[in-house]
Protein backbone atom coordinates (compact mmCIF):
# COMPACT_ATOMS: atom_id res chain seq x y z
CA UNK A 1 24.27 -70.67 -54.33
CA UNK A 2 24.07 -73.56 -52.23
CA UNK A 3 24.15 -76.61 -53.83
CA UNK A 4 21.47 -79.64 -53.30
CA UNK A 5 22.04 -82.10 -50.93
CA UNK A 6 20.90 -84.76 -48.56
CA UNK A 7 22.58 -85.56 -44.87
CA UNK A 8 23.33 -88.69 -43.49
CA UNK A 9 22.38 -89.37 -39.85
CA UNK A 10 24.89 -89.22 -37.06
CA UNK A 11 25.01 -91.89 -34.56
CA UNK A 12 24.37 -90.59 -30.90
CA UNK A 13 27.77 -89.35 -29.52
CA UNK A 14 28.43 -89.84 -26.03
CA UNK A 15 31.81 -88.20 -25.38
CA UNK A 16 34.01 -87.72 -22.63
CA UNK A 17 36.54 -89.35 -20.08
CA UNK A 18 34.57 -92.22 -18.31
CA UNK A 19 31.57 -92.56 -20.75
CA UNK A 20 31.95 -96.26 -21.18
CA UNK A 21 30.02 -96.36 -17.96
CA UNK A 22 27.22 -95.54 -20.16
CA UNK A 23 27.05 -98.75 -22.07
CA UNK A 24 24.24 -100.55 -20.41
CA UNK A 25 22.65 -97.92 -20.69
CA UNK A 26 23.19 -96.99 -24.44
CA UNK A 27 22.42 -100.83 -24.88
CA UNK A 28 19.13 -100.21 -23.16
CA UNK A 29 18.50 -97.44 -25.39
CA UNK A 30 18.60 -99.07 -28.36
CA UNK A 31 16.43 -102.24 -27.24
CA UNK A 32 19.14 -104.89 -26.63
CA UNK A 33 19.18 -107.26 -23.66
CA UNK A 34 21.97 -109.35 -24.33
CA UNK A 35 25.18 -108.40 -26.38
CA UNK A 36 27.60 -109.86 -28.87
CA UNK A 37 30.86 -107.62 -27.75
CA UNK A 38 33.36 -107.97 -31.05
CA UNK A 39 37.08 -106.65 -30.26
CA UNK A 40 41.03 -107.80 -30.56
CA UNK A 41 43.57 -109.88 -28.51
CA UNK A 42 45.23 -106.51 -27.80
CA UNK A 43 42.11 -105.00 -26.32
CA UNK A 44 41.18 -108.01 -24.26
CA UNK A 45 44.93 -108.50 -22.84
CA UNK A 46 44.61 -104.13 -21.80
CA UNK A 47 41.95 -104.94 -20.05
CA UNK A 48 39.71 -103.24 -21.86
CA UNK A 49 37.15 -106.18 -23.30
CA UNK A 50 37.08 -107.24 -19.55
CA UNK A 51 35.70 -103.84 -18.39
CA UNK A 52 33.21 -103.74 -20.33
CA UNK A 53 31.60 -107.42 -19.99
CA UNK A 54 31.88 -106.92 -16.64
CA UNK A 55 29.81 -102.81 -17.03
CA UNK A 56 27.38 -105.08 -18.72
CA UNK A 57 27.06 -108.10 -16.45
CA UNK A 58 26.89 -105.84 -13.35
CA UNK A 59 23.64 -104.27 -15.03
CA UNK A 60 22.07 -107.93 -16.11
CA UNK A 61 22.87 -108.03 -19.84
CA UNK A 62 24.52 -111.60 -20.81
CA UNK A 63 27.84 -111.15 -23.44
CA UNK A 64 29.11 -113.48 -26.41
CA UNK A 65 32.64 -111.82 -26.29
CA UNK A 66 35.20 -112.55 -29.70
CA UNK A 67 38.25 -111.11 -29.13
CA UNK A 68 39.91 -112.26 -32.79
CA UNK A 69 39.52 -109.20 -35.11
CA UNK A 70 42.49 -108.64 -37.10
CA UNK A 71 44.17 -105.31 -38.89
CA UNK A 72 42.83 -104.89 -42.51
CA UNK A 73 39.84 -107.75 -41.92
CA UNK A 74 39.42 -110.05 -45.04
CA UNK A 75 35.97 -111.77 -46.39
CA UNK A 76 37.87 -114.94 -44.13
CA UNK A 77 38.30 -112.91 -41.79
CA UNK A 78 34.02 -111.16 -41.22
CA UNK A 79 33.32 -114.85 -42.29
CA UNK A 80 34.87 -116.56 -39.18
CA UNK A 81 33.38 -113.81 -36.80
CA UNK A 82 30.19 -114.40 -38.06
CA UNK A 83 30.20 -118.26 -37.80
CA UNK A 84 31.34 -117.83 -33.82
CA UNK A 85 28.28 -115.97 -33.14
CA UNK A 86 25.92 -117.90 -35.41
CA UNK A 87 23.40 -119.78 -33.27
CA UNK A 88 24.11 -117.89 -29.89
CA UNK A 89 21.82 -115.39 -28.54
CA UNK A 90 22.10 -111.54 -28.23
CA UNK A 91 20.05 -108.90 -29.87
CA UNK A 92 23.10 -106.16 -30.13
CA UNK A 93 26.51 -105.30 -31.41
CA UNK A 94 28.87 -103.97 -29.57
CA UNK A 95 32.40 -103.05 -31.61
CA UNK A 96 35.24 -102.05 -29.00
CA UNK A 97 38.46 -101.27 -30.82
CA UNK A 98 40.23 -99.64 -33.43
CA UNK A 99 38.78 -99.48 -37.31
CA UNK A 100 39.56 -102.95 -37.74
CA UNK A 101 37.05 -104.05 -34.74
CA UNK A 102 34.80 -101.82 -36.52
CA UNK A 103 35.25 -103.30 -39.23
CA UNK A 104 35.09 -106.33 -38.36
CA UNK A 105 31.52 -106.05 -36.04
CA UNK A 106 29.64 -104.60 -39.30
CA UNK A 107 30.62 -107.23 -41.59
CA UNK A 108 29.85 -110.03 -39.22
CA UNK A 109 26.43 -107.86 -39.21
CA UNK A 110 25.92 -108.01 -42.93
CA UNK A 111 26.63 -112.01 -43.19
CA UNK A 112 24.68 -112.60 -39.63
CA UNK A 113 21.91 -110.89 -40.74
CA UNK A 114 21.82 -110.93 -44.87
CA UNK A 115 23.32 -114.15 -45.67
CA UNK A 116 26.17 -114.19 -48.19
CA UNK A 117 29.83 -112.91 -48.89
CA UNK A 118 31.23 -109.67 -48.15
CA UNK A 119 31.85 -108.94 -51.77
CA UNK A 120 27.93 -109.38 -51.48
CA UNK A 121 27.81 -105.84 -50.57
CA UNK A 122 30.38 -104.20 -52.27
CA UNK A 123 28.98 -100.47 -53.02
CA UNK A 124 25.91 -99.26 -50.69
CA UNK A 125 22.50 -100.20 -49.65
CA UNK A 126 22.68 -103.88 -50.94
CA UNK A 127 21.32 -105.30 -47.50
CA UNK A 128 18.01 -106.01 -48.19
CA UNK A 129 16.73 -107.43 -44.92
CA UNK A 130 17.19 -105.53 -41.02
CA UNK A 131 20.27 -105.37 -39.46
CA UNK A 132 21.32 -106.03 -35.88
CA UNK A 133 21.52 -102.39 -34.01
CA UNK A 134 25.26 -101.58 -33.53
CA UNK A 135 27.11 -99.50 -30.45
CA UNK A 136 30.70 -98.29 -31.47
CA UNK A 137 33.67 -97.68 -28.46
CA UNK A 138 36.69 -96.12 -30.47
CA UNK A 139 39.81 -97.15 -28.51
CA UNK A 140 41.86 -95.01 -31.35
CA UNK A 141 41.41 -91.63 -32.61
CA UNK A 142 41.82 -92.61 -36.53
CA UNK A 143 39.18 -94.28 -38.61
CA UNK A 144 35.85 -92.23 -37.55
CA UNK A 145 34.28 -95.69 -38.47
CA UNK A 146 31.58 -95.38 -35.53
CA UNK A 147 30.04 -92.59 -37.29
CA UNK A 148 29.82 -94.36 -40.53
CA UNK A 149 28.04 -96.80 -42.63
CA UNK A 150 30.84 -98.54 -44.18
CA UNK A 151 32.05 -101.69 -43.03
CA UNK A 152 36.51 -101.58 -45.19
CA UNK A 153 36.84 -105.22 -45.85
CA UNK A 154 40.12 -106.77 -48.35
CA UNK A 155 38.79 -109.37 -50.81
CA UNK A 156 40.32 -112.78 -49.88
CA UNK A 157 41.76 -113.24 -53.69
CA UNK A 158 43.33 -109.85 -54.66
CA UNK A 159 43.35 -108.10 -51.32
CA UNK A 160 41.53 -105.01 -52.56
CA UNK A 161 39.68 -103.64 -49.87
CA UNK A 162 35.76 -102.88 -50.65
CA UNK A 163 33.61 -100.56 -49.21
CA UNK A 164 31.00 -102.12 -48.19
CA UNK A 165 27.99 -99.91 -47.10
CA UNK A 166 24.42 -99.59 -45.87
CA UNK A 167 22.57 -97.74 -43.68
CA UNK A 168 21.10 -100.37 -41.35
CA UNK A 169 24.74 -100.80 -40.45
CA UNK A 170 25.46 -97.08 -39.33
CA UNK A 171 26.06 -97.54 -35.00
CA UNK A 172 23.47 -96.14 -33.35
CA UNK A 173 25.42 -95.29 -30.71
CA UNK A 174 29.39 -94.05 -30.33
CA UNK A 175 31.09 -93.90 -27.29
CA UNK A 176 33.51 -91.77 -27.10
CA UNK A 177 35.75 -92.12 -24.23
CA UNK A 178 39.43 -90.66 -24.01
CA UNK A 179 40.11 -93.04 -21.26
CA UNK A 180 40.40 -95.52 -23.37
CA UNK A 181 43.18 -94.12 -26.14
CA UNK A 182 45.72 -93.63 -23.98
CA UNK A 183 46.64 -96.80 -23.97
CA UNK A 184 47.69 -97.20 -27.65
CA UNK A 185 50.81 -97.42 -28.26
CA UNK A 186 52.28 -94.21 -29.89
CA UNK A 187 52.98 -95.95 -33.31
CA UNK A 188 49.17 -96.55 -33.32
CA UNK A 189 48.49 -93.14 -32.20
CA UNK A 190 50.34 -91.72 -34.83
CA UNK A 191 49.30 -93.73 -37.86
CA UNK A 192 45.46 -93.37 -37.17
CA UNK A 193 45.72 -89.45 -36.47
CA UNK A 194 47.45 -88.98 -39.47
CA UNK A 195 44.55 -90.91 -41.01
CA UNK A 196 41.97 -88.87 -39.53
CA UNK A 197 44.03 -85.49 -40.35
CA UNK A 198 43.73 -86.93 -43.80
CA UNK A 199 40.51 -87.75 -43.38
CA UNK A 200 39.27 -84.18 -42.38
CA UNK A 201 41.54 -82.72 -45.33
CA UNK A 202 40.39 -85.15 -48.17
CA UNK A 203 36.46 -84.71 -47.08
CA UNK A 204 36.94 -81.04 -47.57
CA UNK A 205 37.86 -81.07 -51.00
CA UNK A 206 36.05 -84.18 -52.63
CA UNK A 207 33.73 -83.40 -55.41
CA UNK A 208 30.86 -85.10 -53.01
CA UNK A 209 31.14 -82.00 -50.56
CA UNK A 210 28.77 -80.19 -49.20
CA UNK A 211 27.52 -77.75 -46.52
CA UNK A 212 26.77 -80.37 -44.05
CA UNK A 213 29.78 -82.34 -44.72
CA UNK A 214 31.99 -78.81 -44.90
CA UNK A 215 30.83 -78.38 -41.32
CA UNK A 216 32.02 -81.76 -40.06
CA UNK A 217 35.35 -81.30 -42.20
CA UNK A 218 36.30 -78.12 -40.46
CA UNK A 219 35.48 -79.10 -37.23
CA UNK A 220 37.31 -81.92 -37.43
CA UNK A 221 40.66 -79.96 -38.49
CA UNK A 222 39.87 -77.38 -35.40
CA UNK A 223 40.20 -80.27 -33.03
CA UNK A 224 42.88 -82.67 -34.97
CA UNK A 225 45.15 -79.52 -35.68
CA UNK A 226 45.19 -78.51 -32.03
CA UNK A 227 46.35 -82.29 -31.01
CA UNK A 228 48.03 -83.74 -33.83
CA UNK A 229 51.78 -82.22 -33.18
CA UNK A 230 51.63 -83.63 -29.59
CA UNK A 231 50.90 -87.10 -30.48
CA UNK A 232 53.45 -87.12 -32.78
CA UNK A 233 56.02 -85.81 -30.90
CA UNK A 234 55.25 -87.57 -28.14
CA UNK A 235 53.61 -85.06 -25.48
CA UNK A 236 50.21 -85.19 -25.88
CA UNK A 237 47.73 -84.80 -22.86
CA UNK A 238 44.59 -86.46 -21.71
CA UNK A 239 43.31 -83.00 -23.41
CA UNK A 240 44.95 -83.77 -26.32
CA UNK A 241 43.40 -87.42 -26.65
CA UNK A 242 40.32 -86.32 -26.01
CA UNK A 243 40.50 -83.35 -28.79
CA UNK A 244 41.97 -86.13 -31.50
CA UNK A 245 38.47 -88.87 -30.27
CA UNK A 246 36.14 -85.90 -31.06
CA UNK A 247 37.95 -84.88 -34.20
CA UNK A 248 38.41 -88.55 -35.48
CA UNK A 249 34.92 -88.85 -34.94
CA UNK A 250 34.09 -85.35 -36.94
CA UNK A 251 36.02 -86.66 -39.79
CA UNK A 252 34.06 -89.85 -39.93
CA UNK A 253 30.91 -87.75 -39.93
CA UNK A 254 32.19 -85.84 -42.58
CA UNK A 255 33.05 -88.99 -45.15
CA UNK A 256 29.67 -90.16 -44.19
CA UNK A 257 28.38 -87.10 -45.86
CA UNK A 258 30.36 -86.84 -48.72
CA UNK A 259 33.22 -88.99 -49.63
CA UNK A 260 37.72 -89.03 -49.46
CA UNK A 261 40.22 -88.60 -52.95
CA UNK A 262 43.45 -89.36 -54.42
CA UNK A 263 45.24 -90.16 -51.00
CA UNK A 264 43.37 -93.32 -50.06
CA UNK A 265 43.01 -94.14 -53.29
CA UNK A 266 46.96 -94.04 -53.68
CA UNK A 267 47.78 -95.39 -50.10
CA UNK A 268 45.47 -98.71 -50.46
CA UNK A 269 47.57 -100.72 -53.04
CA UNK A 270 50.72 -99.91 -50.69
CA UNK A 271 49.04 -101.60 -48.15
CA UNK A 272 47.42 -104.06 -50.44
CA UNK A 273 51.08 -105.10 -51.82
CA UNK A 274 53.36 -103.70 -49.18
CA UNK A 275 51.32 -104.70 -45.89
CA UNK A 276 52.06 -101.35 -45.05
CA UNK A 277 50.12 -99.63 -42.14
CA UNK A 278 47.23 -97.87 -43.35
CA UNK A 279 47.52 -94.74 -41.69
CA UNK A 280 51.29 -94.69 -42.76
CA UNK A 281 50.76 -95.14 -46.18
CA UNK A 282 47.81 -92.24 -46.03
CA UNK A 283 50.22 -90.34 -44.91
CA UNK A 284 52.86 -91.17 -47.18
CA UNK A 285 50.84 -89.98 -50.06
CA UNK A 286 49.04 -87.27 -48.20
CA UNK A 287 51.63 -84.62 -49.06
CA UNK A 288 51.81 -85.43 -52.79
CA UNK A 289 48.37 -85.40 -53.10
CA UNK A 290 47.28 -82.19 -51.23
CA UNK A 291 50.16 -80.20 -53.86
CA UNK A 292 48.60 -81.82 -56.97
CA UNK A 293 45.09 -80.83 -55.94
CA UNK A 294 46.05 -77.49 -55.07
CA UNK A 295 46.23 -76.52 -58.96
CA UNK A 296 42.46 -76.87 -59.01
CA UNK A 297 40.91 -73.42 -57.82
CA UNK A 298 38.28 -74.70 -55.23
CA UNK A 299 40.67 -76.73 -53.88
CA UNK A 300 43.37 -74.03 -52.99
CA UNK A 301 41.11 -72.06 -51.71
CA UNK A 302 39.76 -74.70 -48.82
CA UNK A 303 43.49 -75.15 -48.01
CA UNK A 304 43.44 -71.62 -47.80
CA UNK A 305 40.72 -71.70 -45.57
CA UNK A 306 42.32 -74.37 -43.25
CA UNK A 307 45.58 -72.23 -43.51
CA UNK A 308 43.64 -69.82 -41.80
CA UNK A 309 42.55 -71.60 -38.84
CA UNK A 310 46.38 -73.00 -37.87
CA UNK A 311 47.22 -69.72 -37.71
CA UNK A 312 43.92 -68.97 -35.37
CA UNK A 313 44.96 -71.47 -33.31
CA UNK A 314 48.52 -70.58 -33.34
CA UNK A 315 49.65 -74.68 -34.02
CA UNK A 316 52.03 -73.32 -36.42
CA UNK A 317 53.14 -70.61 -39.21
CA UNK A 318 53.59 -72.48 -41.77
CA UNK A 319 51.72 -72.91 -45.49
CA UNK A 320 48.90 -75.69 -44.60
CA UNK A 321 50.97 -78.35 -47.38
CA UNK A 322 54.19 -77.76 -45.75
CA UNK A 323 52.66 -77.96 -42.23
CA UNK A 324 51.52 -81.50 -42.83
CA UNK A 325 54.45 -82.43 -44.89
CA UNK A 326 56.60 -81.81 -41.75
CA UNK A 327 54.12 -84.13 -39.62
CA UNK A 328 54.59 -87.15 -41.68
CA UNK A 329 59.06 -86.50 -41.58
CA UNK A 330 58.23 -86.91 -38.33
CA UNK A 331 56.06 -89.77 -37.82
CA UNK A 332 58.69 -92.35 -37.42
CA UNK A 333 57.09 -94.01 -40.31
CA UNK A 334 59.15 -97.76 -41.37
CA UNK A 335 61.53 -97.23 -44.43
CA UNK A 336 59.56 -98.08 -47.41
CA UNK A 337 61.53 -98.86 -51.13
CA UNK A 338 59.12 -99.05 -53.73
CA UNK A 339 60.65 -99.85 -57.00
CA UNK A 340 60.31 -97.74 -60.00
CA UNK A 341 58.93 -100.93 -61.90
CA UNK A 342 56.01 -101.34 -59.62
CA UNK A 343 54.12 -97.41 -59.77
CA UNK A 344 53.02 -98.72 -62.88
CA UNK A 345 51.24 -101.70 -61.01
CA UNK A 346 50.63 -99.61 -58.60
CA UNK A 347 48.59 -97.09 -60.52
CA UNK A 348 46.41 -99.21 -62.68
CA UNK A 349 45.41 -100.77 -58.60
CA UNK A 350 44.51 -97.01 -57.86
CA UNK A 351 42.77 -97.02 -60.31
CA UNK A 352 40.45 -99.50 -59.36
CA UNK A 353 40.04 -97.61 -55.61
CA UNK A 354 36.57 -96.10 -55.70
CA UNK A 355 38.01 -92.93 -53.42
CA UNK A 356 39.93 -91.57 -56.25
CA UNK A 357 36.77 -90.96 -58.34
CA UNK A 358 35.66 -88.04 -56.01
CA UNK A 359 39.06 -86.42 -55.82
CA UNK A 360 38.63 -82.65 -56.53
CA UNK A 361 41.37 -83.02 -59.71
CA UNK A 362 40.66 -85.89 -62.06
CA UNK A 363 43.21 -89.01 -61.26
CA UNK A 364 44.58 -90.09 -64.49
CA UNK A 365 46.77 -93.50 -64.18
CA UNK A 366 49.85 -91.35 -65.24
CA UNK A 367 49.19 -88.94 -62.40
CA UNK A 368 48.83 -91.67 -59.83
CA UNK A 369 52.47 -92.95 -61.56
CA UNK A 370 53.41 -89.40 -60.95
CA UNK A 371 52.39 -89.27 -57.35
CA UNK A 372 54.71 -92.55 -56.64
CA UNK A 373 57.46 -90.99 -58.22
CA UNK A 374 57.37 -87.92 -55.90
CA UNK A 375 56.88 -90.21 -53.01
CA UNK A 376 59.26 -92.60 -53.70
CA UNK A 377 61.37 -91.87 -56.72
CA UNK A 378 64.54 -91.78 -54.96
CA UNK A 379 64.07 -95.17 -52.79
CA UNK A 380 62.57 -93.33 -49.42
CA UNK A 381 59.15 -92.48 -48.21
CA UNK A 382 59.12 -88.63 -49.42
């Protein structure tokens, strides 16, 4: 039997190598006539911010460009986006970047248009008044926030980062253009395809799953699988960039119709306390996770599943848990020493990481203290 549910709206994908010459057009599409383009000093020093005021100037639309987003955006951090656009005129949001970006372009959305703090909107659907319409360019194959409604933003006092969700702040629009990944630096590469391999993995097995979102899940592996080993090792091809786009994008679909588990919930205070990468610490705890899950029956048996279509596509022979274990000991990942005397700390923070609730196995604080041990018990990552 199939169980109830109720899918989420995908934004309009327009994928492929060149399709940020569609932006005026996409802007067009969704009513705008003058655009408030949000990305990074990164971004704007690549070129890339440039290129795209200058798509949108050619066809007549005026910009507001802020090129200040920053990695794991605060409530300071949407807050001082907001107030730079606050009295200028555009109609649109445009988000070029990475997750942060992202990130950063819906919160500034929520305070621009709603008033407020970020902690405002904590949870989902707590914008009660219309939202500016939204157009997402990924420049990294990670997050999969263009095809969601969540805006990750770190309280300014404890650093937690919040959810913050609504559907008025769901792009309308992502662009999807492979072009524009491969100039990431392979560090970045790494870290946000282990987060959408994670992603895909974790969506698959979350108590919130569904058909729909079972769909999105396994289409997302397909693609990520395919890709993942040659970004990582350092080989990958303009194919391969433009597999891991489509697949990051999948796996966004597929938390926008269901949810993620124990690994986020795990890897967030290590990023929280540790300022390590996100993606890094995902994948730190991705491992740990996936074996301690695998006790519960469904679970297994959609690792199974995925099992089944590595060897399909012939990426690689080995059990699915293994298979990603040997990704991360070879991501390059930074040395991280967590004490003994902190997965206690550590744990009661998971805790308090809405992900973990939908994890397929119930997270007790004692497994979570469990999970650190494995990962870190004797002073390295795994």
């Amino acid at each position: 039997m199939i169980a109830p549910f109720a899918s989420r709206p995908a934004p309009k994908l327009v994928f492929g190598p060149g399709s940020i010459q569609e932006l005026p057009a996409c802007v067009r599409e969704i009513g705008g006539s003058a655009v408030f383009l949000v990305s990074d000093t990164g971004l704007a020093r690549a070129g890339h911010m440039d290129a795209a005021r200058a798509l949108l100037e050619a066809a007549g639309i005026p910009v507001i460009a802020y090129d200040h987003s920053h990695a794991n955006p605060s409530e300071t951090d949407a807050a001082v986006c907001a107030d730079f656009a606050r009295g200028k005129a555009f109609d649109c949001i445009v988000a070029l970047g990475g997750g942060s970006s992202m990130d950063t372009a819906k919160a500034a959305n929520f305070l621009l248009t709603n008033g407020g703090r970020m902690r405002d909107y904590h949870g989902y659907g707590k914008a009660t008044k219309p939202m500016l319409p939204l157009i997402a360019i990924p420049t990294t194959a990670g997050t999969g926030s263009e095809c969601q409604s969540y805006a990750l933003v770190s309280r300014d006092d404890t650093h937690e980062k919040m959810a913050c969700g609504d559907p008025k702040a769901r792009a309308r629009v992502a662009i999807l253009d492979s072009h524009l990944t491969a100039t990431q630096p392979r560090a970045v590469a790494i870290q946000t395809g282990m987060d959408a391999l994670a992603h895909a993995l974790e969506s698959a097995v979350c108590t919130k799953r569904n058909a729909i979102s079972s769909l999105y899940s396994e289409g997302a592996f397909r693609h990520l699988a395919r890709a993942i080993g040659g970004v990582i090792h350092g080989h990958s091809t303009a194919d391969d960039r433009g597999l891991m786009l489509l697949g990051a994008a999948l796996s966004g679909l597929a938390i926008e119709n269901s949810m993620l588990g124990a690994a986020h919930a795990t890897a967030n205070p290590l990023t929280a306390r540790y300022g390590t990468v996100h993606g890094f610490a995902v994948a730190l705890m991705l491992p740990h996770v996936m074996r301690f899950n695998a006790a519960q029956p469904d679970a297994h048996a959609t690792y199974e599943r995925y099992a089944g279509i590595l060897r399909e596509t012939g990426v690689s022979s080995l059990p699915l848990i293994e298979w990603v274990a040997d990704l991360v000991a070879h991501c390059h990942i930074p040395r991280l020493t967590v004490p003994a005397a902190d997965f206690e700390l550590l744990a009661q923070d998971a805790a308090r990481q809405w992900t973990g609730n939908f994890n397929p196995r119930p997270l007790q604080p004692a497994d979570s203290v469990a999970l650190y041990r494995r990962a870190f018990g004797n002073d390295g990552p795994i």
